[in-house]
N, C-alpha and C. Protein backbone atom coordinates (compact mmCIF):
# COMPACT_ATOMS: atom_id res chain seq x y z
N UNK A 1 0.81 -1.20 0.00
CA UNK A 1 0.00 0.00 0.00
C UNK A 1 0.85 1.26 0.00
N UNK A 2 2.17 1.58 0.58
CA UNK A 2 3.12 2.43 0.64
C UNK A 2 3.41 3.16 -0.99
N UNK A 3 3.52 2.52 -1.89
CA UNK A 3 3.71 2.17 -3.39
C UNK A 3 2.60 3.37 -3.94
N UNK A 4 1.45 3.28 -3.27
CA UNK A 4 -0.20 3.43 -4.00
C UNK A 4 0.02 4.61 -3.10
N UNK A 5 0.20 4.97 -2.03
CA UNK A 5 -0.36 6.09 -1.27
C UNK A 5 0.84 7.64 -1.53
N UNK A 6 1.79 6.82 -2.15
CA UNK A 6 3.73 7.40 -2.91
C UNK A 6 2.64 7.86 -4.03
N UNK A 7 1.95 7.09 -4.87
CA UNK A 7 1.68 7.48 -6.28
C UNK A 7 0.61 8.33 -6.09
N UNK A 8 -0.41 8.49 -5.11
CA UNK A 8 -1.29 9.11 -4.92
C UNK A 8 -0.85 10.47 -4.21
N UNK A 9 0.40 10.66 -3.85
CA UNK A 9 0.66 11.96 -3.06
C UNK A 9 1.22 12.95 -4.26
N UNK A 10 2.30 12.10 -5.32
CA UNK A 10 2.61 12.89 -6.02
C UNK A 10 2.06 13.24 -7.15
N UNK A 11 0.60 12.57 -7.44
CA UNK A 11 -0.42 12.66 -8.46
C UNK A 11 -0.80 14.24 -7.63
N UNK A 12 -0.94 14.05 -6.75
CA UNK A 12 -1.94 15.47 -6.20
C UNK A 12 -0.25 16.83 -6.38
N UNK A 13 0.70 15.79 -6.00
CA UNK A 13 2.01 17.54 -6.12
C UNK A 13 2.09 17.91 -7.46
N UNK A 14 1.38 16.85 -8.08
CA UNK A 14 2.41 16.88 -10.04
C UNK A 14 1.22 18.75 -10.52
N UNK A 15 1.69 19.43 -10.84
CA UNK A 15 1.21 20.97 -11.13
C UNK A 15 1.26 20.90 -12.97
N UNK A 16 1.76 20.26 -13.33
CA UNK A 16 1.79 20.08 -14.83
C UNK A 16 0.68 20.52 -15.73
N UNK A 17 -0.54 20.51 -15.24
CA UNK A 17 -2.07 20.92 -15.57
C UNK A 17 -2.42 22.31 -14.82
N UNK A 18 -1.39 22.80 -14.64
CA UNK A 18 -2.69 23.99 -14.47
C UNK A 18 -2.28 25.04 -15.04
N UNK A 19 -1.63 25.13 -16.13
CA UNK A 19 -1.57 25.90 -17.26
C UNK A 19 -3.31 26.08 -18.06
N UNK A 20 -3.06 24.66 -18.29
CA UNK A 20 -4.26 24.62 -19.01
C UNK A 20 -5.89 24.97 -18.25
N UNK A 21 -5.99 24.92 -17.05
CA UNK A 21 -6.45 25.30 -16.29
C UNK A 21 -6.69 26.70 -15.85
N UNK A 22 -5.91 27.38 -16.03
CA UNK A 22 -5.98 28.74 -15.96
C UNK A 22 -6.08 29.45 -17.11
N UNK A 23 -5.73 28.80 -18.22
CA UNK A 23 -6.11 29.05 -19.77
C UNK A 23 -8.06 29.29 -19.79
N UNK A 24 -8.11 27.63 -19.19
CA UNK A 24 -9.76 28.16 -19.16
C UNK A 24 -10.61 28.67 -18.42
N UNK A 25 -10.18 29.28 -17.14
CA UNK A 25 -10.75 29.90 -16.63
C UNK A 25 -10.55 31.51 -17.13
N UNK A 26 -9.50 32.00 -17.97
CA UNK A 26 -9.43 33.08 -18.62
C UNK A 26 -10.31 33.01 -19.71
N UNK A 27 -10.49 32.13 -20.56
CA UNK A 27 -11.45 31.55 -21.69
C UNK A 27 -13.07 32.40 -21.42
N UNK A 28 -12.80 31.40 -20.16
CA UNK A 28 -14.58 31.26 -19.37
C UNK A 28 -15.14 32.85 -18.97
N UNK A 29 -13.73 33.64 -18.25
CA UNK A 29 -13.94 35.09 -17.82
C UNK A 29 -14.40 36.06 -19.38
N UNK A 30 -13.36 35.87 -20.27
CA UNK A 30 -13.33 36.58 -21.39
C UNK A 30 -14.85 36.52 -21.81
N UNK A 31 -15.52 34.81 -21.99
CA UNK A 31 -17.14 34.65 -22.67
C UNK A 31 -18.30 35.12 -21.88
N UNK A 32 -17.65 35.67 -20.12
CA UNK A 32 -18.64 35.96 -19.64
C UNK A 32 -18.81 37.08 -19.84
N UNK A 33 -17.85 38.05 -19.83
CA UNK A 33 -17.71 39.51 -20.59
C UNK A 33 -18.42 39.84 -21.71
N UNK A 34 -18.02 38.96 -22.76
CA UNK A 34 -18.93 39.73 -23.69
C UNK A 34 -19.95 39.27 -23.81
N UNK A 35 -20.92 38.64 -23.06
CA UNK A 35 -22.59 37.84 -22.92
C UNK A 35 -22.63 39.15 -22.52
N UNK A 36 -22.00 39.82 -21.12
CA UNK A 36 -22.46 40.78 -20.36
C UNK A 36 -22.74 42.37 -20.85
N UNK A 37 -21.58 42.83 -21.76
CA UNK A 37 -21.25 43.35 -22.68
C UNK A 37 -21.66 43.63 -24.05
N UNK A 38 -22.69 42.58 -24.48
CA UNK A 38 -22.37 42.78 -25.73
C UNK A 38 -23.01 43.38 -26.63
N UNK A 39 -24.02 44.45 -25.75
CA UNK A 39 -24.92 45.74 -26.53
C UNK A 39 -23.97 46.76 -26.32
N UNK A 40 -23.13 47.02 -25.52
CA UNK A 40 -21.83 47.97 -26.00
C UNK A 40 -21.17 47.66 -26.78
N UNK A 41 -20.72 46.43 -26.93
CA UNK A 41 -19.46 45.90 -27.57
C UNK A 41 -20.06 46.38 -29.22
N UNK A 42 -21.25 45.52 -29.11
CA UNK A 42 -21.77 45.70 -30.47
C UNK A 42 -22.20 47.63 -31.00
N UNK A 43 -22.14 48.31 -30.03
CA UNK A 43 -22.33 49.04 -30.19
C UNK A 43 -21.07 50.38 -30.81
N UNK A 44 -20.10 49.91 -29.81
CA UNK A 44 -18.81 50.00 -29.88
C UNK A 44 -18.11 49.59 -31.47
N UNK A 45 -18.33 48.65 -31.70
CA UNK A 45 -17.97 48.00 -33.17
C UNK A 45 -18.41 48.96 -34.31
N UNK A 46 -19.83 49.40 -33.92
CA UNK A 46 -20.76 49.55 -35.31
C UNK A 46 -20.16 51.31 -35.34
N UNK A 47 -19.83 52.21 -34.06
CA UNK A 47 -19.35 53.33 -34.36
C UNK A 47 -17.84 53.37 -34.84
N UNK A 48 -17.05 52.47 -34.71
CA UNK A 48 -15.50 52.72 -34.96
C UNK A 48 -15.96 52.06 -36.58
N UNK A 49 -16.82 51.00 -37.41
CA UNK A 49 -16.92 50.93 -38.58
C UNK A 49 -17.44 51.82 -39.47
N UNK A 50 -18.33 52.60 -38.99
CA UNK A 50 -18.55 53.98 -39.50
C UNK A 50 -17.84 55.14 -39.56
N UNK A 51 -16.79 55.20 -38.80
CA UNK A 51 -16.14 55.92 -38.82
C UNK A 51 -14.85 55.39 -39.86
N UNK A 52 -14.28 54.46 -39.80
CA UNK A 52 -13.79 54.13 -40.96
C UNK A 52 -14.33 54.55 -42.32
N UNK A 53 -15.63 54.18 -42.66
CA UNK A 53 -16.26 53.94 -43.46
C UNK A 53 -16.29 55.81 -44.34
N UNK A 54 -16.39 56.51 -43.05
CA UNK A 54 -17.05 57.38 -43.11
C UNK A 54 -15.39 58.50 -43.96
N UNK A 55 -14.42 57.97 -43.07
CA UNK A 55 -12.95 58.18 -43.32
C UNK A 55 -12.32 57.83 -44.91
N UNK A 56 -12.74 56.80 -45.27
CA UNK A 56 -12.62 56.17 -46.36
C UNK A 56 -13.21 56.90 -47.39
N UNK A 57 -14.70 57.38 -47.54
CA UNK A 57 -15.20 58.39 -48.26
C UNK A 57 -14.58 59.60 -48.76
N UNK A 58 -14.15 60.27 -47.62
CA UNK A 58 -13.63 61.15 -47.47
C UNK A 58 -11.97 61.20 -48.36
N UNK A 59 -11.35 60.25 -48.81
CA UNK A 59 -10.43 59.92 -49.30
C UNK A 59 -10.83 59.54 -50.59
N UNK A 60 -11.85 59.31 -50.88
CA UNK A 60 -11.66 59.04 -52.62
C UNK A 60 -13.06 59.80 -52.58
């Protein structure tokens, strides 16, 4: 049992995974943002494309 309780201590020290782990909890933060967000965001978008748009005219 010494063998099993060795493999079970350093299963829990081994840190190798939590890269990826904190990858998705940044993932998860980022998608909750823009659910929360996203009548500005979208709103935000549609004035900086008009303004391009509007910039672009203005040049030819």
């Amino acid at each position: 049992m010494s063998w099993l309780s060795k493999a079970f201590t350093d299963f829990l020290k081994d840190e190798s995974g939590m890269g990826v782990v904190e990858i998705i909890l940044i993932i998860v933060v980022l998608i909750a943002m823009v659910l929360i967000f996203k009548e500005q965001i979208t709103a935000l978008v549609k004035n900086i494309w008009e303004s391009i748009n509007k910039s672009a005219k203005e040049i030819y």
